[in-house]
Protein backbone atom coordinates (compact mmCIF):
# COMPACT_ATOMS: atom_id res chain seq x y z
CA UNK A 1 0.09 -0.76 -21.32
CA UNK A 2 -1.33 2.96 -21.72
CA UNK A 3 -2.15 5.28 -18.81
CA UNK A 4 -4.84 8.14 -18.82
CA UNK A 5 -4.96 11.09 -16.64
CA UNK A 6 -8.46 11.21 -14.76
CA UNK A 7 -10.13 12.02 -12.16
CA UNK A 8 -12.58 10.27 -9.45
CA UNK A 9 -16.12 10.59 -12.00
CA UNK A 10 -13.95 8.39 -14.26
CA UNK A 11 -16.11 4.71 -14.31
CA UNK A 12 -13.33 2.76 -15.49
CA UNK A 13 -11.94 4.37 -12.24
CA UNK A 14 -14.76 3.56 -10.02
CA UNK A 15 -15.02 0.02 -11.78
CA UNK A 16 -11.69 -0.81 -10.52
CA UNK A 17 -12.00 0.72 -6.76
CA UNK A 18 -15.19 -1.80 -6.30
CA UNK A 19 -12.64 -4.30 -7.30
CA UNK A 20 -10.21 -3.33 -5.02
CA UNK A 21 -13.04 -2.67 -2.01
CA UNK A 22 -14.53 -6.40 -3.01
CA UNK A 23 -10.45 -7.88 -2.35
CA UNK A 24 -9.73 -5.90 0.53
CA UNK A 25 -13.32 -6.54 2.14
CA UNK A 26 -11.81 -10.59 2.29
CA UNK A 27 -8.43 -9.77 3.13
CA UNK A 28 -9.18 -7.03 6.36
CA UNK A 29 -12.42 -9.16 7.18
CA UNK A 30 -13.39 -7.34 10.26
CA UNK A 31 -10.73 -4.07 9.99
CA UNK A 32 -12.27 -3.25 6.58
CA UNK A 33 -15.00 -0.87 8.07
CA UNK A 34 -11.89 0.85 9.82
CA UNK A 35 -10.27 1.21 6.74
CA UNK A 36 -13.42 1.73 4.10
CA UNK A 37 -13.62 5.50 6.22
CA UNK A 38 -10.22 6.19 5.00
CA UNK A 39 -11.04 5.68 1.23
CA UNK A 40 -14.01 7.66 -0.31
CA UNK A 41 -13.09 8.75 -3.88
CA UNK A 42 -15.46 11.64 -4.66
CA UNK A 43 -13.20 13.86 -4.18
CA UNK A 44 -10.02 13.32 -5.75
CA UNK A 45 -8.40 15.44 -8.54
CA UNK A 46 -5.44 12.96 -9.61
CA UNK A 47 -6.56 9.53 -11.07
CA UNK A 48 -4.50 7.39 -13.06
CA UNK A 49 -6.28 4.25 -14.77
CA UNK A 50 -4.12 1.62 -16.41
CA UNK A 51 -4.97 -0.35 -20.13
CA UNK A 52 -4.46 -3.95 -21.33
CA UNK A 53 -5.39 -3.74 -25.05
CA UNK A 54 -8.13 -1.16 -24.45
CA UNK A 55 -9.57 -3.01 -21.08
CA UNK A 56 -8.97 -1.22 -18.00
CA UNK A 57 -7.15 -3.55 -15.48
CA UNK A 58 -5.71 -1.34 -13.03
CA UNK A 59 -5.85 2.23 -11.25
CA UNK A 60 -4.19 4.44 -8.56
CA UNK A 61 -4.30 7.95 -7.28
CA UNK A 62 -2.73 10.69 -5.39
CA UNK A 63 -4.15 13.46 -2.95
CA UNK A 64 -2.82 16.24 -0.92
CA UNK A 65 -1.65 15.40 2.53
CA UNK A 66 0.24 18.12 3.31
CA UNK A 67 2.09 20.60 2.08
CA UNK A 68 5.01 18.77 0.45
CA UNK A 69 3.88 15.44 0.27
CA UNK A 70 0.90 13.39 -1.92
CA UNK A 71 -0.74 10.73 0.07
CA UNK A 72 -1.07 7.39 -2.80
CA UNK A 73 -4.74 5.84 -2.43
CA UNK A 74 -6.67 3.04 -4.09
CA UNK A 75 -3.79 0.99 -6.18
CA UNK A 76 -5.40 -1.91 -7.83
CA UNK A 77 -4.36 -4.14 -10.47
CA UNK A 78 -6.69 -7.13 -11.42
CA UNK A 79 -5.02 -10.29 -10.24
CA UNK A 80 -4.88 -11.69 -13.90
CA UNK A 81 -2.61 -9.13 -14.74
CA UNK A 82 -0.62 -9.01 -11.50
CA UNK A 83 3.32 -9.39 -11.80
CA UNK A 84 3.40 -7.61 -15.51
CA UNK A 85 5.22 -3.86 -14.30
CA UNK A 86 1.37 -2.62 -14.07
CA UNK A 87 1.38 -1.43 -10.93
CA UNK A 88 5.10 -0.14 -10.57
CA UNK A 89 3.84 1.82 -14.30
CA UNK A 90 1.00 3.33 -12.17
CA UNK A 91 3.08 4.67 -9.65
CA UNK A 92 5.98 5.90 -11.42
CA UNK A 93 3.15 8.16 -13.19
CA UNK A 94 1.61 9.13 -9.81
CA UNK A 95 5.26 10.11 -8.88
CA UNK A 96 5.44 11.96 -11.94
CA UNK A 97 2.30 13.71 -11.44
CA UNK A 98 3.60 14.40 -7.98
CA UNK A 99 6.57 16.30 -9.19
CA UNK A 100 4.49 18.01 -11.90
CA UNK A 101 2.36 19.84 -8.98
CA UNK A 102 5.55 20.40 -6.98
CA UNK A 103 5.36 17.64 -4.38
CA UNK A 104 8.60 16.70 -2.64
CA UNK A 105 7.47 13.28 -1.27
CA UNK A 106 4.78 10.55 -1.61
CA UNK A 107 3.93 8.19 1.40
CA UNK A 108 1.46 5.44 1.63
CA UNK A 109 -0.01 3.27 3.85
CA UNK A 110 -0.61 -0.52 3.14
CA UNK A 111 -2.02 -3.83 4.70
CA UNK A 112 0.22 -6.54 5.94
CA UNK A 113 -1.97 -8.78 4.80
CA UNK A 114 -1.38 -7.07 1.21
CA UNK A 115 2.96 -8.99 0.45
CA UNK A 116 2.64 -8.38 -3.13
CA UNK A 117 1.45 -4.59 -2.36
CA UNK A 118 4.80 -4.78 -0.21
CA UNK A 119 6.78 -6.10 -2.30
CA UNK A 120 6.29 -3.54 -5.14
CA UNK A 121 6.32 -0.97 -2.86
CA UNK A 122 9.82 -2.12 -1.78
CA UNK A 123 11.18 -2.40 -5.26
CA UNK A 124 9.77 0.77 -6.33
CA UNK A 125 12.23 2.06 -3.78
CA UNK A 126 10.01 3.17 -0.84
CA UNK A 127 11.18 3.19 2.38
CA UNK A 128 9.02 1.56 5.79
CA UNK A 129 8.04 4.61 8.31
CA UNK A 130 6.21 5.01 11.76
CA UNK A 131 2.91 4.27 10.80
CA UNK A 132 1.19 7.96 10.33
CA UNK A 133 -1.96 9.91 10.95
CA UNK A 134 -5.27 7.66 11.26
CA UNK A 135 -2.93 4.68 10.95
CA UNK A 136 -0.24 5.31 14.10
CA UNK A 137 -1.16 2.41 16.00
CA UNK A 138 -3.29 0.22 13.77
CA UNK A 139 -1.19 -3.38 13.54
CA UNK A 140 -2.07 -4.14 10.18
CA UNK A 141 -0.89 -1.13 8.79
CA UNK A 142 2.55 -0.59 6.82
CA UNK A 143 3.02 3.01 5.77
CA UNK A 144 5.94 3.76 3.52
CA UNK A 145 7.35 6.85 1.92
CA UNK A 146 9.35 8.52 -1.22
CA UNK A 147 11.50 11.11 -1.88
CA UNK A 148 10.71 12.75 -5.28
């Protein structure tokens, strides 16, 4: 697996996020409007976009949420290549990005209905919080956080 630096314009980027909107679409069902609001791309400056043997097959990205901390948005990894280290290789270069721009901490918020998303997050060591922001008392949320 190789990583690339991007941004939002990147179509191997946007590729992947209809992917991910396509999956979470079924697994929110009727929450995924509520959600959708939270995730428009145009505007962000920190992509990372994973490859298989020159395919694209998974993404993630970091933005600003305040003045110490990146907020992680729109991890995807194709379900074929699911359980390979793809996804915990995507983060560990979003962390790494993080510290680059001198970010102390990275939180996250997730779906319960999301275990695998859970699961990595868990052995990537990120800890469970209050539920923050937009997503304080939304039941399907999980939001979890990192010091860098």
């Amino acid at each position: 697996m190789i990583t690339k630096r991007t941004n939002s314009g990147d179509n191997d980027f946007r590729q992947l996020v209809a992917e991910l909107d396509a999956d979470l679409k079924i697994r929110d069902g009727e929450e995924h409007i509520f959600y959708a609001q939270f995730n428009k791309i145009d505007k962000i400056k920190q992509v990372i976009v994973a490859y298989v043997q020159d395919k694209p097959v998974g993404c993630g990205a970091i933005k600003v949420y305040s003045g110490d901390t990146m907020e992680v948005k729109r991890m995807f990894v194709q379900p074929g290549e699911r359980g390979k280290g793809v996804a915990s290789g995507i983060l560990s270069e979003l962390e790494s990005w993080s510290r680059e721009l001198g970010y102390k901490k990275c939180l996250l918020e997730t779906g319960q209905k999301q275990p695998e998303a859970i699961r990595m997050y868990k052995k990537n060591k990120y800890t469970v919080i209050p539920n923050y922001g937009q997503y304080k008392n939304i039941e399907n949320s999980i939001c979890f956080e990192k010091e860098l």
